[in-house]
PDB file of N, CA and C in Angstrom:
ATOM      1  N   UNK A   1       0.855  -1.179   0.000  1.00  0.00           N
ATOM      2  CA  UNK A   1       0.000   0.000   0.000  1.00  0.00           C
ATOM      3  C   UNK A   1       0.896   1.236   0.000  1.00  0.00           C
ATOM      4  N   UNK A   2       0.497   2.284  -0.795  1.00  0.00           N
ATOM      5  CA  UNK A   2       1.263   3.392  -0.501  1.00  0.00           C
ATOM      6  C   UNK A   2       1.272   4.311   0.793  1.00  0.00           C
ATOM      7  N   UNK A   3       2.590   4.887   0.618  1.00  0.00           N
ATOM      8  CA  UNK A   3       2.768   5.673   1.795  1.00  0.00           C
ATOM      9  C   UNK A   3       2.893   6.976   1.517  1.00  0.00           C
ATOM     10  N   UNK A   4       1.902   7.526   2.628  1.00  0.00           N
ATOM     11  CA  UNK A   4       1.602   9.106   2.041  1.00  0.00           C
ATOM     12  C   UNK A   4       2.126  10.061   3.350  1.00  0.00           C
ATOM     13  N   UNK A   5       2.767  11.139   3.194  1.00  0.00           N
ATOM     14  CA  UNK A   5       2.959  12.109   3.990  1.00  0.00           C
ATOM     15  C   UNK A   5       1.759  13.848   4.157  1.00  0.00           C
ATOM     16  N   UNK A   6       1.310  13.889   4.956  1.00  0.00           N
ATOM     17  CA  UNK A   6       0.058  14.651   4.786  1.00  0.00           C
ATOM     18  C   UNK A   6       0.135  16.166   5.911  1.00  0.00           C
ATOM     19  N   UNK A   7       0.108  16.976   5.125  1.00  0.00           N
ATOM     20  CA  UNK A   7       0.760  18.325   5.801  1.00  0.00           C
ATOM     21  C   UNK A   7      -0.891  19.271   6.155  1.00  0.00           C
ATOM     22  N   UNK A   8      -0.800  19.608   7.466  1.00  0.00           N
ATOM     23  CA  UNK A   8      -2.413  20.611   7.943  1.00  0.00           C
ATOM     24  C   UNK A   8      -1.361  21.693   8.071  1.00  0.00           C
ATOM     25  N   UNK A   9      -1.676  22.470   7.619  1.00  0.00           N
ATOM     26  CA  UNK A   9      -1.039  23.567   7.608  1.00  0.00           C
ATOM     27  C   UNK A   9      -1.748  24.767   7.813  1.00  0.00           C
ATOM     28  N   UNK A  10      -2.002  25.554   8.670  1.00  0.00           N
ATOM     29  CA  UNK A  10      -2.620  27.167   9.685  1.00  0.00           C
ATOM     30  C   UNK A  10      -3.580  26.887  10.427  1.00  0.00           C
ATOM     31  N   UNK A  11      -3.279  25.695  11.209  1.00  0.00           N
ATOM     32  CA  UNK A  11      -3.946  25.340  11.943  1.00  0.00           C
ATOM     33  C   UNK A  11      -4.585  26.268  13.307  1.00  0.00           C
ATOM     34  N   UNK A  12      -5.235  26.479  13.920  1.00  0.00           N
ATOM     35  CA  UNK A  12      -5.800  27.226  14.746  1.00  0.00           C
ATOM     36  C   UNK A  12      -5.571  27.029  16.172  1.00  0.00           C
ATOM     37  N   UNK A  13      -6.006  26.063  16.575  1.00  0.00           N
ATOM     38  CA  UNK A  13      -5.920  25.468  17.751  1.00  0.00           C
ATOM     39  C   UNK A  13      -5.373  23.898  17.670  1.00  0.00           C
ATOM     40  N   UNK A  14      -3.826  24.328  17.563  1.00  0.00           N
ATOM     41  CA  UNK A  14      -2.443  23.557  18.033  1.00  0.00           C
ATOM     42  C   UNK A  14      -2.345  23.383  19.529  1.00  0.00           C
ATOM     43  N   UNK A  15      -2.861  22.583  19.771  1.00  0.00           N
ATOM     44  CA  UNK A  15      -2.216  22.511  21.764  1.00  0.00           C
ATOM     45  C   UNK A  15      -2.406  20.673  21.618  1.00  0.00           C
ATOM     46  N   UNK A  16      -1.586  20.322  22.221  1.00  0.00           N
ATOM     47  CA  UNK A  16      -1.469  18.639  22.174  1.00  0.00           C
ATOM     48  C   UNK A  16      -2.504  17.901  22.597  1.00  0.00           C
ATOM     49  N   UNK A  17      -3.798  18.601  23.244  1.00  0.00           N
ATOM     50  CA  UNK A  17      -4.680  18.040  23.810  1.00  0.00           C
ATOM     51  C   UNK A  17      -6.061  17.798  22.462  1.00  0.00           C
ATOM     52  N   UNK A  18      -6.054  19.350  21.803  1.00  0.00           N
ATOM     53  CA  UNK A  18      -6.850  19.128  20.541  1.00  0.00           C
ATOM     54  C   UNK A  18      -6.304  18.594  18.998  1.00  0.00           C
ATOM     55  N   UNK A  19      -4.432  18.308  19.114  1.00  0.00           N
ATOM     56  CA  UNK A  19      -4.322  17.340  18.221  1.00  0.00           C
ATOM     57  C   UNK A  19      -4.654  15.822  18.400  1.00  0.00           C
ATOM     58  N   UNK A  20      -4.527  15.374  19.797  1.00  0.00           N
ATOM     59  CA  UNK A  20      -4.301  14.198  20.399  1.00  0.00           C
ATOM     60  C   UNK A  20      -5.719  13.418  20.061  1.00  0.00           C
ATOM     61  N   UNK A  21      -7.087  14.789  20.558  1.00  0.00           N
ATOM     62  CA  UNK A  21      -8.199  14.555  20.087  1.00  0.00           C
ATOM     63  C   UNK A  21      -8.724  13.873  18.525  1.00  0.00           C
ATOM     64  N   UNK A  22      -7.874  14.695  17.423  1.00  0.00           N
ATOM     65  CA  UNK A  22      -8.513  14.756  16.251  1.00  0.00           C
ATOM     66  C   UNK A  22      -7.533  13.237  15.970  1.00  0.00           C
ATOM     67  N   UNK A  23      -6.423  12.986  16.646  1.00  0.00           N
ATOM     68  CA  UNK A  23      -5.852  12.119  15.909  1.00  0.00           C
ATOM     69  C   UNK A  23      -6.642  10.833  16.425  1.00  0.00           C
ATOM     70  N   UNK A  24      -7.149  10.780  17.500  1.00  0.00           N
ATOM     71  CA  UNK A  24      -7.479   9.696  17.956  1.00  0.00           C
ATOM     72  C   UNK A  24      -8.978   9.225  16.935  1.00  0.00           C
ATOM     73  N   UNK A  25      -9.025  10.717  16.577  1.00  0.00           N
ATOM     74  CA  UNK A  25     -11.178  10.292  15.476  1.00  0.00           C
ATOM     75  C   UNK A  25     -10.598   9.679  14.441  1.00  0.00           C
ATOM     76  N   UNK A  26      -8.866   9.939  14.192  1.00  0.00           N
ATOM     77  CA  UNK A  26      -8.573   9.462  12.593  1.00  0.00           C
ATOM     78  C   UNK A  26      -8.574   7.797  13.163  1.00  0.00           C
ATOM     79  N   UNK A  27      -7.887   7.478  14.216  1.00  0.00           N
ATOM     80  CA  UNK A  27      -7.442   6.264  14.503  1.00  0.00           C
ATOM     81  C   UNK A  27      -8.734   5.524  14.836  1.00  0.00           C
ATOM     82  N   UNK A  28      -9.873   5.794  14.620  1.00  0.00           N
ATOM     83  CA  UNK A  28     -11.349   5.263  14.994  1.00  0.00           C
ATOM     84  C   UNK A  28     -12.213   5.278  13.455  1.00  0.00           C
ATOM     85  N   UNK A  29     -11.636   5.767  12.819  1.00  0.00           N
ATOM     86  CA  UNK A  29     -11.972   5.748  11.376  1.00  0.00           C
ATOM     87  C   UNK A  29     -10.882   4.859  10.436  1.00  0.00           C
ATOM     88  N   UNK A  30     -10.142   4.688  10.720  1.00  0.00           N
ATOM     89  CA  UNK A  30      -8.712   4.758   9.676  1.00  0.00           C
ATOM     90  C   UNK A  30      -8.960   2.971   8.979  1.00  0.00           C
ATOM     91  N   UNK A  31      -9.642   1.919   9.619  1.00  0.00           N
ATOM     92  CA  UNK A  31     -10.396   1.142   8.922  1.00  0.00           C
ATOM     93  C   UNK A  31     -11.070   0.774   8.094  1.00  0.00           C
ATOM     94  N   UNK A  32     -12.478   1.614   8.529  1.00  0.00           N
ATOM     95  CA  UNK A  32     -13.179   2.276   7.211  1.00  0.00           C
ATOM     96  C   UNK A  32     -12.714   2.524   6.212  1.00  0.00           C
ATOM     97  N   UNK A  33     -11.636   3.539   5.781  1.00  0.00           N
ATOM     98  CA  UNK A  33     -11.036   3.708   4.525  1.00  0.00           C
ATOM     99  C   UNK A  33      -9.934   2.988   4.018  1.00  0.00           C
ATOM    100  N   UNK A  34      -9.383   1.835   4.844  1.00  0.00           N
ATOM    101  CA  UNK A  34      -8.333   1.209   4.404  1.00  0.00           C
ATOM    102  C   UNK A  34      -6.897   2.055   4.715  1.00  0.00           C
ATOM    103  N   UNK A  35      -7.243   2.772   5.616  1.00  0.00           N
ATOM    104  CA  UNK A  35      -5.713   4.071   5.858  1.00  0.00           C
ATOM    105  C   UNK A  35      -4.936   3.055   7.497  1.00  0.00           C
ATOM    106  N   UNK A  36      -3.461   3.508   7.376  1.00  0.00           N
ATOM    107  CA  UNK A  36      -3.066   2.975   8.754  1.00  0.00           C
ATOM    108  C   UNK A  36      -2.264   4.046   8.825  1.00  0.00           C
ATOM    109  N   UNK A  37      -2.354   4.571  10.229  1.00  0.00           N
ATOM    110  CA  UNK A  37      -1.466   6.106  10.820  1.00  0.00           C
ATOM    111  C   UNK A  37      -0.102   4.956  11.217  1.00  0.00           C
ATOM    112  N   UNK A  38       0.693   5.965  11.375  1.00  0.00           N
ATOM    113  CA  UNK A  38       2.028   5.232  11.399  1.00  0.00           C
ATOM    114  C   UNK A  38       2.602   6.353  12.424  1.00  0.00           C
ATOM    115  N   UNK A  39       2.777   7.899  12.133  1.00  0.00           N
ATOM    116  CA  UNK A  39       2.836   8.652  13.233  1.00  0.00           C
ATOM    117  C   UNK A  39       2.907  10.049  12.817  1.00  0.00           C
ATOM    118  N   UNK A  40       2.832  10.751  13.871  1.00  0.00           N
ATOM    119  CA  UNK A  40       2.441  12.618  13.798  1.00  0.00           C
ATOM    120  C   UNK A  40       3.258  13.343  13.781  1.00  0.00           C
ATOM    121  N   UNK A  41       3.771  14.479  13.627  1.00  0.00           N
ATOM    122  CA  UNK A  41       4.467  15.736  14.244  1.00  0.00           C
ATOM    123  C   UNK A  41       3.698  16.910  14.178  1.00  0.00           C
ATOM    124  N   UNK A  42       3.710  17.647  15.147  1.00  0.00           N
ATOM    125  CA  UNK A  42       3.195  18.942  15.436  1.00  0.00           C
ATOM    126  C   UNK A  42       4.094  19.933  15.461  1.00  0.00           C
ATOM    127  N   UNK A  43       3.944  21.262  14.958  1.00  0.00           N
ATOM    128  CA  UNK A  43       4.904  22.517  15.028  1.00  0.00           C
ATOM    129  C   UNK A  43       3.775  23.494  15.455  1.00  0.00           C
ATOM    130  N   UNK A  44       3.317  22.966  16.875  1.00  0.00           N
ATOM    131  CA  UNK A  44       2.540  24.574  17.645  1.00  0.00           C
ATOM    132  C   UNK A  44       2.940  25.828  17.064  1.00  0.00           C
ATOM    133  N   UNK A  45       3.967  26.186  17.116  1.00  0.00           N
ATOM    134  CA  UNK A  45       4.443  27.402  16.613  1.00  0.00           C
ATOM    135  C   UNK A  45       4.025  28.069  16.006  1.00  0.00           C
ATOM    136  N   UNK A  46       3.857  27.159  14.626  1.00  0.00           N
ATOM    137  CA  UNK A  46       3.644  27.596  13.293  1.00  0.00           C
ATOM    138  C   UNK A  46       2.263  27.206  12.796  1.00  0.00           C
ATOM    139  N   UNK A  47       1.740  26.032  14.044  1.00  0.00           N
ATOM    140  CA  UNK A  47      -0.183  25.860  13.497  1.00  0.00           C
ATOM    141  C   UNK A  47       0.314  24.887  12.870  1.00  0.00           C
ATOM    142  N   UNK A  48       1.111  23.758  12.064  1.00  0.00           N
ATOM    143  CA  UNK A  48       1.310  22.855  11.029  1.00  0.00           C
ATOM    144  C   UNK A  48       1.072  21.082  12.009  1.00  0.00           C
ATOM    145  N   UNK A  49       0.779  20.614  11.336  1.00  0.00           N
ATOM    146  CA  UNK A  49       1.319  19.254  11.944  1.00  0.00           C
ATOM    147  C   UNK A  49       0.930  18.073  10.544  1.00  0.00           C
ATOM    148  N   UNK A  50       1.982  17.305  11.007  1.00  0.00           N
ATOM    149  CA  UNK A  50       2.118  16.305   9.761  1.00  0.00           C
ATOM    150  C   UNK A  50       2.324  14.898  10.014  1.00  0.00           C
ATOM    151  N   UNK A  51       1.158  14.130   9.035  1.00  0.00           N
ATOM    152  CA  UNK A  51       1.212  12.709   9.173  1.00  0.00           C
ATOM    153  C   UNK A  51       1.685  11.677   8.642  1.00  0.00           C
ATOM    154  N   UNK A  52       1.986  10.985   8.993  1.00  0.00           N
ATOM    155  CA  UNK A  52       2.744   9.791   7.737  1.00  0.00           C
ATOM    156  C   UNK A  52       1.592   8.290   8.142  1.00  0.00           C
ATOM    157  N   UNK A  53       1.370   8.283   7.038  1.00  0.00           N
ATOM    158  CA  UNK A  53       0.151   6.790   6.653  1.00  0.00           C
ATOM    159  C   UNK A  53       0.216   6.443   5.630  1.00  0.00           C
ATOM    160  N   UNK A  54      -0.220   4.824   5.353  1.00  0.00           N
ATOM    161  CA  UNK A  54      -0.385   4.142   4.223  1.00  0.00           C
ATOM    162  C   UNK A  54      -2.320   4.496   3.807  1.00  0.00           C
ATOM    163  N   UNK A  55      -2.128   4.473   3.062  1.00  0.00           N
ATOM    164  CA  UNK A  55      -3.541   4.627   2.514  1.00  0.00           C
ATOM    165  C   UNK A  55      -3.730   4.132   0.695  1.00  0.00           C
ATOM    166  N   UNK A  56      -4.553   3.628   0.808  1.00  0.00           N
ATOM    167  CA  UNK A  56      -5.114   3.734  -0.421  1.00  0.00           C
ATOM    168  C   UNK A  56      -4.973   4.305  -1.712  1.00  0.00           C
ATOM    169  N   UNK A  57      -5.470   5.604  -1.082  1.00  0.00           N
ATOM    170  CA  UNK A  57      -4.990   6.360  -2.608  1.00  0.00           C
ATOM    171  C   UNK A  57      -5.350   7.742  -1.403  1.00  0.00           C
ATOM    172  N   UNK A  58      -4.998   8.609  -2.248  1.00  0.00           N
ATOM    173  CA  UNK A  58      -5.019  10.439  -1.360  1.00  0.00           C
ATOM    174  C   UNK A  58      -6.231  10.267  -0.667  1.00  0.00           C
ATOM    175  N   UNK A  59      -7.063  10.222  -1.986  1.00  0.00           N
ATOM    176  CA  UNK A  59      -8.322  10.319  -1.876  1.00  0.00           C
ATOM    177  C   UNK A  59      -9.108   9.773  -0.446  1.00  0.00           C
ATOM    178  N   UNK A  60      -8.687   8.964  -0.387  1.00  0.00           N
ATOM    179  CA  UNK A  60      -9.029   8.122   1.391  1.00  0.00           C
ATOM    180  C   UNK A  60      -8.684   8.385   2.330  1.00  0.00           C
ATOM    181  N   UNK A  61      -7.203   9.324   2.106  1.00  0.00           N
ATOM    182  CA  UNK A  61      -6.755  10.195   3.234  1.00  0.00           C
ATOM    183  C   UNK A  61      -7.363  11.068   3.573  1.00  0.00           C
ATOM    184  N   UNK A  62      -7.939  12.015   2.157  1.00  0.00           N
ATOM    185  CA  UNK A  62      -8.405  13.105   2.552  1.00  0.00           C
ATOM    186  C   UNK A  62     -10.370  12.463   2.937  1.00  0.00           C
ATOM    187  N   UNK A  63     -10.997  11.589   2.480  1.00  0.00           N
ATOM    188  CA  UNK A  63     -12.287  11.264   3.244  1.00  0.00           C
ATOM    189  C   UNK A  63     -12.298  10.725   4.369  1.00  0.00           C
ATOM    190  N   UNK A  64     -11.090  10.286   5.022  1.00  0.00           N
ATOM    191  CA  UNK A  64     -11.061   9.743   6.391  1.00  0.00           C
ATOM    192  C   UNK A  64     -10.965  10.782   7.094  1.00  0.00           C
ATOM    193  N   UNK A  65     -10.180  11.984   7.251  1.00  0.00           N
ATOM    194  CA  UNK A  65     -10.056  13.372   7.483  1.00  0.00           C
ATOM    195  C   UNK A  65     -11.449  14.293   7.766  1.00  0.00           C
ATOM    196  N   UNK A  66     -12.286  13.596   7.072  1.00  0.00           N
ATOM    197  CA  UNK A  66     -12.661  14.892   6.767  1.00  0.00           C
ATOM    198  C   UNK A  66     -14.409  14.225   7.541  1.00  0.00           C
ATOM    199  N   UNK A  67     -14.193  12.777   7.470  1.00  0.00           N
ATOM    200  CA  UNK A  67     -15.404  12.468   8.308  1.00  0.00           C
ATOM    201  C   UNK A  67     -15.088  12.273   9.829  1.00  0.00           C
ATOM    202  N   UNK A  68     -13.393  11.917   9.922  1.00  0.00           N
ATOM    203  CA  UNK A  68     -13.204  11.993  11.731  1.00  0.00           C
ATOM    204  C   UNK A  68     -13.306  13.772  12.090  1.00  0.00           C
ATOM    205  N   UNK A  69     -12.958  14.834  11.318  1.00  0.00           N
ATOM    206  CA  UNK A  69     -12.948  16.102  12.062  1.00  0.00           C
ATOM    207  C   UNK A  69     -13.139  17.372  11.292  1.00  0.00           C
ATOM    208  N   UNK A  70     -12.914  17.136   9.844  1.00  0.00           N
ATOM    209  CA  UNK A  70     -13.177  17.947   8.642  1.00  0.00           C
ATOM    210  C   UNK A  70     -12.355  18.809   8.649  1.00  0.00           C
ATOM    211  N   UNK A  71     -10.585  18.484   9.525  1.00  0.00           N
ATOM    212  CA  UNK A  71      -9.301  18.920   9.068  1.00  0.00           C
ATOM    213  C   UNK A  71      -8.680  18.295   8.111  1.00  0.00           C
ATOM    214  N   UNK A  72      -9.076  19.081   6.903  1.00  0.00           N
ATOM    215  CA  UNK A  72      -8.836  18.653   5.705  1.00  0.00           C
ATOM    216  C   UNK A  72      -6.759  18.817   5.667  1.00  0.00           C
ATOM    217  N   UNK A  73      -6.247  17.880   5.040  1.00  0.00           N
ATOM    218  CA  UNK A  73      -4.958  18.305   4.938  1.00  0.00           C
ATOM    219  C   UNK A  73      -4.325  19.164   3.775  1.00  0.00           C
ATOM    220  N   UNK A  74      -3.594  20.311   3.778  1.00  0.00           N
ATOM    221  CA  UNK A  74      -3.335  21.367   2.689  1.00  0.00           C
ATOM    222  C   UNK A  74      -2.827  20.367   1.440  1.00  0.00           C
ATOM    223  N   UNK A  75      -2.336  19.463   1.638  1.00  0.00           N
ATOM    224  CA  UNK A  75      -1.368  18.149   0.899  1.00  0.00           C
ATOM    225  C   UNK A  75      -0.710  17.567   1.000  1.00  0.00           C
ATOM    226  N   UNK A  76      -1.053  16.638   0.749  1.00  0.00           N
ATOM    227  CA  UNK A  76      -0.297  14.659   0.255  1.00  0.00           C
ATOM    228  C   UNK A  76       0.038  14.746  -0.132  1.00  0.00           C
ATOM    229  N   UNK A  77       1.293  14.049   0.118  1.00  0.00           N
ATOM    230  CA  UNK A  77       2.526  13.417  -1.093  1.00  0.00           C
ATOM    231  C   UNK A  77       2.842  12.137  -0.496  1.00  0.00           C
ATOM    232  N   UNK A  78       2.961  11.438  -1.763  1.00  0.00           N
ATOM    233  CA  UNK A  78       3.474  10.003  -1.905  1.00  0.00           C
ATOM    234  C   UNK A  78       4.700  10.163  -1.457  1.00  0.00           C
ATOM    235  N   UNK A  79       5.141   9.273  -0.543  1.00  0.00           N
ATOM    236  CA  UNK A  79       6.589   9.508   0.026  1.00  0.00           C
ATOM    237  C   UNK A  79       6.888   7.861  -0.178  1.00  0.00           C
ATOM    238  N   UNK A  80       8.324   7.365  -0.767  1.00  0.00           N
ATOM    239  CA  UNK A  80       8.894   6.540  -0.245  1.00  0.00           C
ATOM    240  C   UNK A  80      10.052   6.522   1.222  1.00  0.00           C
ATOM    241  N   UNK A  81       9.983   5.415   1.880  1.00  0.00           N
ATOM    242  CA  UNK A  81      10.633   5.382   3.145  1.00  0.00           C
ATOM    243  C   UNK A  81      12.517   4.956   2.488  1.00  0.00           C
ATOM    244  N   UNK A  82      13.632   5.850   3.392  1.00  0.00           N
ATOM    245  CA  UNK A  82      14.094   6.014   2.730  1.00  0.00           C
ATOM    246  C   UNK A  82      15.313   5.205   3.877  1.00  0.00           C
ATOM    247  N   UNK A  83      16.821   4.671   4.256  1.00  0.00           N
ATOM    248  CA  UNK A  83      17.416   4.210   5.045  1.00  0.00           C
ATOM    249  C   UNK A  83      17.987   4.884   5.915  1.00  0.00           C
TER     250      UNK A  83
END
């Protein structure tokens, strides 16, 4: 399955308690679409945080997204894992 890297970018409310939230609706959905989270980073700072998952195709990234919290991600990219 491919592996996608997925960037939210101007995010609003960055605090670890309301990412922790939204990530957990992805991880309660991520079945449904055939997606598996693999893991997060957050940059409070800057509002950004970014995911790395296998999914399907974009497309499943972005409908799993968008029915756990409707933080749509700015963009996916196909990433290969690298040594």
């Amino acid at each position: 399955m491919p592996l996608y890297l997925d960037i939210h970018d101007k995010l609003r409310a960055v605090t670890p308690e309301a990412i922790a939230a939204a990530h957990q609706r992805d991880l309660e959905l991520q079945d449904k679409y055939g997606v598996k989270y693999h893991r997060y980073w957050v940059n409070s700072k800057e509002g950004r945080m970014f995911c790395l998952l296998e999914a399907p195709s974009k497309e499943a990234a972005y409908a799993m997204h968008n029915e756990a919290h409707g933080i749509l991600p700015n963009e996916i990219y196909e990433v290969t894992e690298g040594t």
